[in-house]
N, C-alpha and C. Protein backbone atom coordinates (compact mmCIF):
# COMPACT_ATOMS: atom_id res chain seq x y z
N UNK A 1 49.51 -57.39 -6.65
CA UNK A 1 48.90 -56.15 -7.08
C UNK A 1 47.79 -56.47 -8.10
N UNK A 2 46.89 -55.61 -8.04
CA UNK A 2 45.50 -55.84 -9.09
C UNK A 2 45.82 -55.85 -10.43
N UNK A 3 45.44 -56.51 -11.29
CA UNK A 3 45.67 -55.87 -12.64
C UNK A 3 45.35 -54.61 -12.96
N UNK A 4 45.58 -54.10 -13.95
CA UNK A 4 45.28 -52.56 -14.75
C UNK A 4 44.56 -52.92 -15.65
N UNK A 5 43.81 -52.04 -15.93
CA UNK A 5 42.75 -51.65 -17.00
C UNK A 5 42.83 -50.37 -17.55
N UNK A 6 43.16 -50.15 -18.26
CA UNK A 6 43.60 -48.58 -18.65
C UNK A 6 42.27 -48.50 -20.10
N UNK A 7 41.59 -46.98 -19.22
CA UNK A 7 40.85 -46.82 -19.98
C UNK A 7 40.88 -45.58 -21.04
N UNK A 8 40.92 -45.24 -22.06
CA UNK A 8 41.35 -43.91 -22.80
C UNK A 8 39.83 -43.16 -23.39
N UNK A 9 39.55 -42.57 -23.28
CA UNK A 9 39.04 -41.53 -23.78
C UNK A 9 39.34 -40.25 -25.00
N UNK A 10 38.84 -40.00 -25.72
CA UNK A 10 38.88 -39.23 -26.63
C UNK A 10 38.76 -37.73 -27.18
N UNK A 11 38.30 -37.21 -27.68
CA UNK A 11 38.42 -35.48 -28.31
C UNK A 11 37.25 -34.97 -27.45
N UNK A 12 37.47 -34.29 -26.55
CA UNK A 12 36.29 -33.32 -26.43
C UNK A 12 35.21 -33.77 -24.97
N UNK A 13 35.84 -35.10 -24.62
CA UNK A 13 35.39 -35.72 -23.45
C UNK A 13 35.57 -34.70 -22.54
N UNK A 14 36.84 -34.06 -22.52
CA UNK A 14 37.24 -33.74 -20.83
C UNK A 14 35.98 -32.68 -21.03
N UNK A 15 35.36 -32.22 -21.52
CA UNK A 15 34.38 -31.39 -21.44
C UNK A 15 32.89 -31.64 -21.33
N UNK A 16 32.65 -33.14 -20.64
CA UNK A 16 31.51 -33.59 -20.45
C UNK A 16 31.18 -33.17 -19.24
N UNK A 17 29.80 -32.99 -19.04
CA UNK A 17 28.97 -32.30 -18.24
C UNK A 17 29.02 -30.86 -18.73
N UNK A 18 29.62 -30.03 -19.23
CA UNK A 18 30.20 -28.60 -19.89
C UNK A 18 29.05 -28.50 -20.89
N UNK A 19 29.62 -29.24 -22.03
CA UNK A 19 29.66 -29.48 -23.53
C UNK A 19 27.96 -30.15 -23.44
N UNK A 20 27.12 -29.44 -24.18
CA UNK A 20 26.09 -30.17 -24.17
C UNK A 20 25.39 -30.66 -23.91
N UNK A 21 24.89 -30.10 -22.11
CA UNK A 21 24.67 -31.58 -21.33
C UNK A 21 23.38 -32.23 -21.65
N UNK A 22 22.80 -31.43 -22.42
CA UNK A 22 21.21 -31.86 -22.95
C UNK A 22 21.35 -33.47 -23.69
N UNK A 23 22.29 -33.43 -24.39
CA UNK A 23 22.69 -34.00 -25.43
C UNK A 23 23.57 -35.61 -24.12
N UNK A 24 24.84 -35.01 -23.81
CA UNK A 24 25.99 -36.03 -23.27
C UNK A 24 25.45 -36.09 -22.17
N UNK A 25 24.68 -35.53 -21.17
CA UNK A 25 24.27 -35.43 -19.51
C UNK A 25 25.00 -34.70 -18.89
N UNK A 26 25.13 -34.64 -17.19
CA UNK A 26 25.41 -33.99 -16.88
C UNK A 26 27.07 -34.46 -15.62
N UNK A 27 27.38 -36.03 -16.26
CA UNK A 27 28.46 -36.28 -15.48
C UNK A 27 29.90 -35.62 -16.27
N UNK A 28 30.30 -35.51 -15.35
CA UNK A 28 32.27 -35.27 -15.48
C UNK A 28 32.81 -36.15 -16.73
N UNK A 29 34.00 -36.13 -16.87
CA UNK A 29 34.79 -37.17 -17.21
C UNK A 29 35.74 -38.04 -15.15
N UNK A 30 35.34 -36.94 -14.81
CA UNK A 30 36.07 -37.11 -13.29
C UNK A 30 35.26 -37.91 -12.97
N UNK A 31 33.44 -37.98 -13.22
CA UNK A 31 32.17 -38.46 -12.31
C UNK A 31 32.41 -39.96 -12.96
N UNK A 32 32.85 -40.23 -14.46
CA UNK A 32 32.90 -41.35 -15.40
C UNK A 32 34.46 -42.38 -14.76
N UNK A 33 35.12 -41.57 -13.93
CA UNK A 33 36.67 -41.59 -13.93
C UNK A 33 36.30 -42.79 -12.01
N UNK A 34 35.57 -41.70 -11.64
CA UNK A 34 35.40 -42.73 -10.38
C UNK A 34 34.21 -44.08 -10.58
N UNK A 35 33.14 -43.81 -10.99
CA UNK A 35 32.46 -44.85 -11.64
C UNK A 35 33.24 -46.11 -12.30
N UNK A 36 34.06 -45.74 -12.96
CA UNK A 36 35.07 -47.17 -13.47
C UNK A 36 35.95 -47.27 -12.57
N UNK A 37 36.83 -46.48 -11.44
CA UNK A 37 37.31 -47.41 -10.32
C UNK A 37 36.71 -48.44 -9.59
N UNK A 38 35.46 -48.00 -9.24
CA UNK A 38 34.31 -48.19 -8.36
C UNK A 38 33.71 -49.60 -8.57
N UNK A 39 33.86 -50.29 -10.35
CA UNK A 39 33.30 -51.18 -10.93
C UNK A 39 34.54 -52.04 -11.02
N UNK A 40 35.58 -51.56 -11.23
CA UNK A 40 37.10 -51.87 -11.19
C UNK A 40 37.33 -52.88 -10.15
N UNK A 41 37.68 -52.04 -9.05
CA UNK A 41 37.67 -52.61 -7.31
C UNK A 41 36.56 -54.01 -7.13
N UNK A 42 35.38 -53.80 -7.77
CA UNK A 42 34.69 -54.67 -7.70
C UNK A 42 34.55 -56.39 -8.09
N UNK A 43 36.09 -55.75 -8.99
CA UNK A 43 36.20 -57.25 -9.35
C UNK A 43 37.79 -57.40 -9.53
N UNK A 44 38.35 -56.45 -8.37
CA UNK A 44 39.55 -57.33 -7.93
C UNK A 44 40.78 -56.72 -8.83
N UNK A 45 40.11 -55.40 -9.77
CA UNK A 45 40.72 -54.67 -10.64
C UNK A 45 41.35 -53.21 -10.43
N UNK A 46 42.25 -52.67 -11.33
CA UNK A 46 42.58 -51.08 -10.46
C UNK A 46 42.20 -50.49 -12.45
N UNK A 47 42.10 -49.29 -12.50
CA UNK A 47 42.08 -48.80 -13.66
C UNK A 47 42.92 -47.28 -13.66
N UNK A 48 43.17 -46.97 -14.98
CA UNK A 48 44.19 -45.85 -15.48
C UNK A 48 42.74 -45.13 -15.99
N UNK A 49 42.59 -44.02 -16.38
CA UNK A 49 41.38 -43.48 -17.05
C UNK A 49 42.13 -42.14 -17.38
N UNK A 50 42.29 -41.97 -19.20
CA UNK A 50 43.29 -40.66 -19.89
C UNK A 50 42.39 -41.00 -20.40
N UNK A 51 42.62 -39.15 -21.09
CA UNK A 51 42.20 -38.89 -21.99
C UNK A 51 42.90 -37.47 -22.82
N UNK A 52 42.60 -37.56 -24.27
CA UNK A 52 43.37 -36.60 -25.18
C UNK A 52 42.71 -36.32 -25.94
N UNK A 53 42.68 -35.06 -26.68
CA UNK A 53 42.13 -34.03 -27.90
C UNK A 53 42.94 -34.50 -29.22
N UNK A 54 44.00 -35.33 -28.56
CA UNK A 54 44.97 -35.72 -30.17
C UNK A 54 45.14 -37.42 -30.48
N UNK A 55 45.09 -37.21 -31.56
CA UNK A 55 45.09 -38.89 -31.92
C UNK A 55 46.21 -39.39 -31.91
N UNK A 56 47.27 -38.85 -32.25
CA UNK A 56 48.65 -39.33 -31.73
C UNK A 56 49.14 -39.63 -30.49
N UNK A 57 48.44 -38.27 -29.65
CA UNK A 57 48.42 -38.78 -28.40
C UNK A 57 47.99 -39.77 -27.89
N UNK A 58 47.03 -40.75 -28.70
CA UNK A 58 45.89 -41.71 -28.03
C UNK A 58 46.55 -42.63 -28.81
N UNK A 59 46.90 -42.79 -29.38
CA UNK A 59 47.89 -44.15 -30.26
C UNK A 59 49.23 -44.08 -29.59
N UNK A 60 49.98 -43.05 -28.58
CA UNK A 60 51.14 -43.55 -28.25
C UNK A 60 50.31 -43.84 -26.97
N UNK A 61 49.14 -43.88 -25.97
CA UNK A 61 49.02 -44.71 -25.03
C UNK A 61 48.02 -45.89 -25.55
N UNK A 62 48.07 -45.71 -26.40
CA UNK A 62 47.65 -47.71 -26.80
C UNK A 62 48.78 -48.15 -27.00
N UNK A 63 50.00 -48.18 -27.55
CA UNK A 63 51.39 -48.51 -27.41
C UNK A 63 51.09 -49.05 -25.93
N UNK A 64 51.56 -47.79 -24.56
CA UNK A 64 52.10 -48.15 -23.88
C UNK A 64 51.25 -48.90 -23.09
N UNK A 65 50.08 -48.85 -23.41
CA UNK A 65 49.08 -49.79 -22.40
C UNK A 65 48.96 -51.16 -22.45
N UNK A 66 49.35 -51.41 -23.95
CA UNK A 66 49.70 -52.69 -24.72
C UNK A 66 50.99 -53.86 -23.48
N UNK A 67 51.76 -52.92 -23.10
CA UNK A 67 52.78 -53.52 -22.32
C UNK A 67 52.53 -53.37 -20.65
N UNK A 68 51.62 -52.30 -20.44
CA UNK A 68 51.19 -52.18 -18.96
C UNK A 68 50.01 -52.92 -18.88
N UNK A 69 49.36 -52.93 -19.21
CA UNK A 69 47.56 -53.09 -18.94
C UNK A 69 47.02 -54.35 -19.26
N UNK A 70 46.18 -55.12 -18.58
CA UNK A 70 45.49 -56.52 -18.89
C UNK A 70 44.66 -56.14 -19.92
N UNK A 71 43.74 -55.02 -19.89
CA UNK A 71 42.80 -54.72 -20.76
C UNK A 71 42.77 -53.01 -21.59
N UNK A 72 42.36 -53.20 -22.20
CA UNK A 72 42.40 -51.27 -22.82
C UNK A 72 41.06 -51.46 -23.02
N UNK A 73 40.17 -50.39 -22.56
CA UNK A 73 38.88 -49.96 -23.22
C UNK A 73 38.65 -48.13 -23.32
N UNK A 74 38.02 -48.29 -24.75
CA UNK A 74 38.17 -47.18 -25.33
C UNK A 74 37.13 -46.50 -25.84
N UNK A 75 37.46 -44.72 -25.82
CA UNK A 75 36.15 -44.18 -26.33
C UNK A 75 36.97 -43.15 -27.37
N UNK A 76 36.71 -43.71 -28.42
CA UNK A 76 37.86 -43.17 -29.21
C UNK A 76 36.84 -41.39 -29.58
N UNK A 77 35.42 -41.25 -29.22
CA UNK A 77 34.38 -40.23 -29.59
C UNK A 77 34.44 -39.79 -31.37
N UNK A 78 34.88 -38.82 -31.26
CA UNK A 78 35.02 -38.19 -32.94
C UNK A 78 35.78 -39.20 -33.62
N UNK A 79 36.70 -39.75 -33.33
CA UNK A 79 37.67 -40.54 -33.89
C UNK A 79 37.33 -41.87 -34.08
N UNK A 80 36.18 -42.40 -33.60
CA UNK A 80 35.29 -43.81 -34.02
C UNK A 80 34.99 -43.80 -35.09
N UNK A 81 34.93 -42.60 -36.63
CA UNK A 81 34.52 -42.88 -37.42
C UNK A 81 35.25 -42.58 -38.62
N UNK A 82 37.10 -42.14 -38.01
CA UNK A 82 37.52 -41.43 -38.84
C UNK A 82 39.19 -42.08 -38.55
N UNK A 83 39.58 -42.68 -37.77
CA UNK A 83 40.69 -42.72 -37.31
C UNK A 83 40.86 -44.38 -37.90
N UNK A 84 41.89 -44.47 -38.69
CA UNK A 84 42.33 -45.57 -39.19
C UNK A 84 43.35 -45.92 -38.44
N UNK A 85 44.59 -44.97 -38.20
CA UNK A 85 45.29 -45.03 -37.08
C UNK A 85 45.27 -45.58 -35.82
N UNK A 86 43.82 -45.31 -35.18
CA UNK A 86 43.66 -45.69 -33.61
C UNK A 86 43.20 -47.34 -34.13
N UNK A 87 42.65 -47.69 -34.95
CA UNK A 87 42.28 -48.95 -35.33
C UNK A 87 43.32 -50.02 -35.82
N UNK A 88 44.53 -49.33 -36.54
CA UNK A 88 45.36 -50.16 -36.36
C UNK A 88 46.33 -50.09 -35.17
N UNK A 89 46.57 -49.24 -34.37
CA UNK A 89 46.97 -49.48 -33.02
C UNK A 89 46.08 -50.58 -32.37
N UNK A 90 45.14 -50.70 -32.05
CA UNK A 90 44.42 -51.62 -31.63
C UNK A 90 44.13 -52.61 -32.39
N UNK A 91 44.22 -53.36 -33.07
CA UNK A 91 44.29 -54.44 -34.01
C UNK A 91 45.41 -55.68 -33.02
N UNK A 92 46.41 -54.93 -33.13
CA UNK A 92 47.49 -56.53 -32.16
C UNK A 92 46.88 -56.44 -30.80
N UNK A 93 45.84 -55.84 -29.86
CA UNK A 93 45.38 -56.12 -28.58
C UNK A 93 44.29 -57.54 -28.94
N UNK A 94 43.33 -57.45 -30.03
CA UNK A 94 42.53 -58.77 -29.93
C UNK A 94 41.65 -58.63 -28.55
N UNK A 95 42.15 -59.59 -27.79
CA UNK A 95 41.09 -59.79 -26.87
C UNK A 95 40.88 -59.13 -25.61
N UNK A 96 42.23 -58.11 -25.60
CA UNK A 96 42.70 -57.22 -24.39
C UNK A 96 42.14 -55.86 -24.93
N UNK A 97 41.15 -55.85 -25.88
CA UNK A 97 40.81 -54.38 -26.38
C UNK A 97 38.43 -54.32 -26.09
N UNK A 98 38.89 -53.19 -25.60
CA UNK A 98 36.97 -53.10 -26.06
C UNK A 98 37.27 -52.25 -26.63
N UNK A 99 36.15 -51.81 -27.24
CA UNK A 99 35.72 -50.25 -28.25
C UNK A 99 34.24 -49.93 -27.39
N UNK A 100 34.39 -48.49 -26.82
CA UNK A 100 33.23 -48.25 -25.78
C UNK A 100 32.35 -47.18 -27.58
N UNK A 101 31.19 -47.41 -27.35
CA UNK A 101 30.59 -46.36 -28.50
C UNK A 101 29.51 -45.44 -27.27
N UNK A 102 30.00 -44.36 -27.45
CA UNK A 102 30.06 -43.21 -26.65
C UNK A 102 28.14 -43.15 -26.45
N UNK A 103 27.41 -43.16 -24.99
CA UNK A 103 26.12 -43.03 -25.01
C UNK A 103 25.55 -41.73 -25.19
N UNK A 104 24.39 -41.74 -26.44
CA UNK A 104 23.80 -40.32 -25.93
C UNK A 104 22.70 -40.47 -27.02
N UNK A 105 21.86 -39.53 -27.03
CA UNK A 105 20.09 -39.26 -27.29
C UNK A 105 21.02 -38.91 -28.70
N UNK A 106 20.99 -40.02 -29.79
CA UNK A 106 21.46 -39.58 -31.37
C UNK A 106 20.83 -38.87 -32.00
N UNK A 107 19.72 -38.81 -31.80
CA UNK A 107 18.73 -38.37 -32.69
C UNK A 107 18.72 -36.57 -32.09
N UNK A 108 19.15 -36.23 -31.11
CA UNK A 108 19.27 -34.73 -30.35
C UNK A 108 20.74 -34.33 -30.74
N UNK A 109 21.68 -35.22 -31.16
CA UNK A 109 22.99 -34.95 -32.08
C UNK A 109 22.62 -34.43 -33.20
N UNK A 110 21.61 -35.32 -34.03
CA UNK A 110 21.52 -35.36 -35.22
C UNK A 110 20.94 -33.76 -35.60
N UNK A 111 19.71 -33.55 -34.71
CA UNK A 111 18.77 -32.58 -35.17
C UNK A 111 19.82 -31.28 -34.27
N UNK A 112 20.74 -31.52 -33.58
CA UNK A 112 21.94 -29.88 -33.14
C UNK A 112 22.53 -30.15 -34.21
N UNK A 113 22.93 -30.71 -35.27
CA UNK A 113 23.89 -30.88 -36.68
C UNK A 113 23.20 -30.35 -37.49
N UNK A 114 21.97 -30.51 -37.62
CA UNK A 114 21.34 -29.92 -38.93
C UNK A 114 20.60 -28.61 -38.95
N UNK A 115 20.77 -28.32 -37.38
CA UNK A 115 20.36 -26.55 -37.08
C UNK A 115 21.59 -26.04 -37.14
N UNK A 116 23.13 -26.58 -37.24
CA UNK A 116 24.20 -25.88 -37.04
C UNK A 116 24.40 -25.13 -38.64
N UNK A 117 23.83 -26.20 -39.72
CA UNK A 117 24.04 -25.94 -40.76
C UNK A 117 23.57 -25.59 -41.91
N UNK A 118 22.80 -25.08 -41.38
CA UNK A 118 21.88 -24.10 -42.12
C UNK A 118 22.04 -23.23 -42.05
């Protein structure tokens, strides 16, 4: 059987293509979900692809991926800059861990943040 790659995703993903698309574009998390099988298969790999709104939720499947999965790669989104938690969950993976940093036009984040708040 192929190895696993279990990939997790973060707060607010499942709402890509929805949410912003000016900003995130206009794929799925479903369109992102077959794209990493697709690259997966390609090298002899199968992948898991979750995702959660809660950080607890996303630290008990780094637990369990830890014992299923060859690799974990992750888009932790909001929680890349705030979650100490998801960082020490991932700390004992080492070399079985990526950290994905979520793509998008920053500077069209930046300037929807500073019209929000005013």
């Amino acid at each position: 059987m192929a190895q696993l790659i279990t990939i997790l995703n973060g707060p607010n993903l499942n709402l890509l293509g929805q949410r912003q698309p000016e900003i995130y574009g206009h794929d799925t998390l479903d369109d992102v979900a077959n794209s990493c099988t697709a690259v997966a298969a390609q090298f002899g790999l199968r992948c898991e692809l979750m995702q959660s709104n809660h950080e607890g939720a996303l630290i008990d499947m780094i637990h369990t991926a830890r014992q299923t999965s060859a690799g974990i790669i992750i888009n932790p989104a909001a929680f890349t800059h705030t979650s100490i938690a998801l960082l020490d969950a991932c700390i004992p993976l080492r070399a079985r861990f990526s950290r994905c940093i979520f793509q998008m036009c920053i500077n069209a984040r930046a300037s929807a943040i500073r019209l929000m708040s005013r």
